[in-house]
Protein backbone atom coordinates (compact mmCIF):
# COMPACT_ATOMS: atom_id res chain seq x y z
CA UNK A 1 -0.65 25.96 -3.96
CA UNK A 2 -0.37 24.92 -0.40
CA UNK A 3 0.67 21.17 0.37
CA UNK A 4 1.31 19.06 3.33
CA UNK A 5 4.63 17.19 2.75
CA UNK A 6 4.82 13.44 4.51
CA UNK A 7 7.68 11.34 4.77
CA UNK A 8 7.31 7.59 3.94
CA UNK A 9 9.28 5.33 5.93
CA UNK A 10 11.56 4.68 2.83
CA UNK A 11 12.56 8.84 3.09
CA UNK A 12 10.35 9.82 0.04
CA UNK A 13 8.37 12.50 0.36
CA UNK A 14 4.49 12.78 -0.58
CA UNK A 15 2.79 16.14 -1.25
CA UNK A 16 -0.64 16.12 -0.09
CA UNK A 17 -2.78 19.63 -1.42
CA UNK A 18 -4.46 21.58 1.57
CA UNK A 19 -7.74 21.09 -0.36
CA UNK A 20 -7.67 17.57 -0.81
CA UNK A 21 -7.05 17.34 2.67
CA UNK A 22 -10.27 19.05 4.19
CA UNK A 23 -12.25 17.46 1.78
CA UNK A 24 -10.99 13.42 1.33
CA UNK A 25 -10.61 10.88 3.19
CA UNK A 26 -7.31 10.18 4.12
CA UNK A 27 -6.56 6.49 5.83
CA UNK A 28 -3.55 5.34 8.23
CA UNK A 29 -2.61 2.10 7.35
CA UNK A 30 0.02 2.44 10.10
CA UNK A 31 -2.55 2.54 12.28
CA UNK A 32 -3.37 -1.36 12.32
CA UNK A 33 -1.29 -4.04 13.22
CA UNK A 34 -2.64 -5.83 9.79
CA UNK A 35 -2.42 -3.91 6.56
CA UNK A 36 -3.88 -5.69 3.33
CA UNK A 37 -1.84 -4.29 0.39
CA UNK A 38 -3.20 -5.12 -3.72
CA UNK A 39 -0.39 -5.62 -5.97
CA UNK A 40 0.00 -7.53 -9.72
CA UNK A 41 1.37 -11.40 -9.37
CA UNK A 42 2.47 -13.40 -12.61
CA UNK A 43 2.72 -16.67 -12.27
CA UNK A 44 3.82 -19.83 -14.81
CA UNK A 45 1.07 -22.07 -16.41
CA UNK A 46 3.20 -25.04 -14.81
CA UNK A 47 2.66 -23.70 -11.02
CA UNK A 48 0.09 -25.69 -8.60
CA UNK A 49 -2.44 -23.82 -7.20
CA UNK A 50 -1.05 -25.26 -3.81
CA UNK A 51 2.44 -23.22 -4.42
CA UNK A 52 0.62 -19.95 -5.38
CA UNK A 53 -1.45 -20.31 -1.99
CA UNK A 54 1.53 -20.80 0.10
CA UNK A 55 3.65 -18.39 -1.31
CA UNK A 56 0.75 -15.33 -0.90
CA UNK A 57 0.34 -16.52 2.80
CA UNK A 58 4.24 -15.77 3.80
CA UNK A 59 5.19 -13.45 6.34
């Protein structure tokens, strides 16, 4: 199997197959100076909603 190997900017290293590559779409989130990333929050019964909105807003 051929691969194209990428380097993430924390030095690990992603094998992409050939074939997936001429046939997927592949995106650059580099590319923009926003990225929108998805990722699981818990939070405590006790927390206002006020709290949870300013602490997703943070930069």
């Amino acid at each position: 199997m051929r691969a194209t190997v990428l380097r993430t900017y924390d030095n690990q290293r992603v094998l992409i197959p050939n074939a997936t590559l001429f046939v997927d779409k592949i995106t650059v989130i580099t590319a923009h100076e926003k990225r929108r990333l998805a990722f699981p929050l818990t939070i405590g019964t006790a927390t206002t909603s006020a709290r949870c909105a300013g602490s997703s807003s943070r930069r």
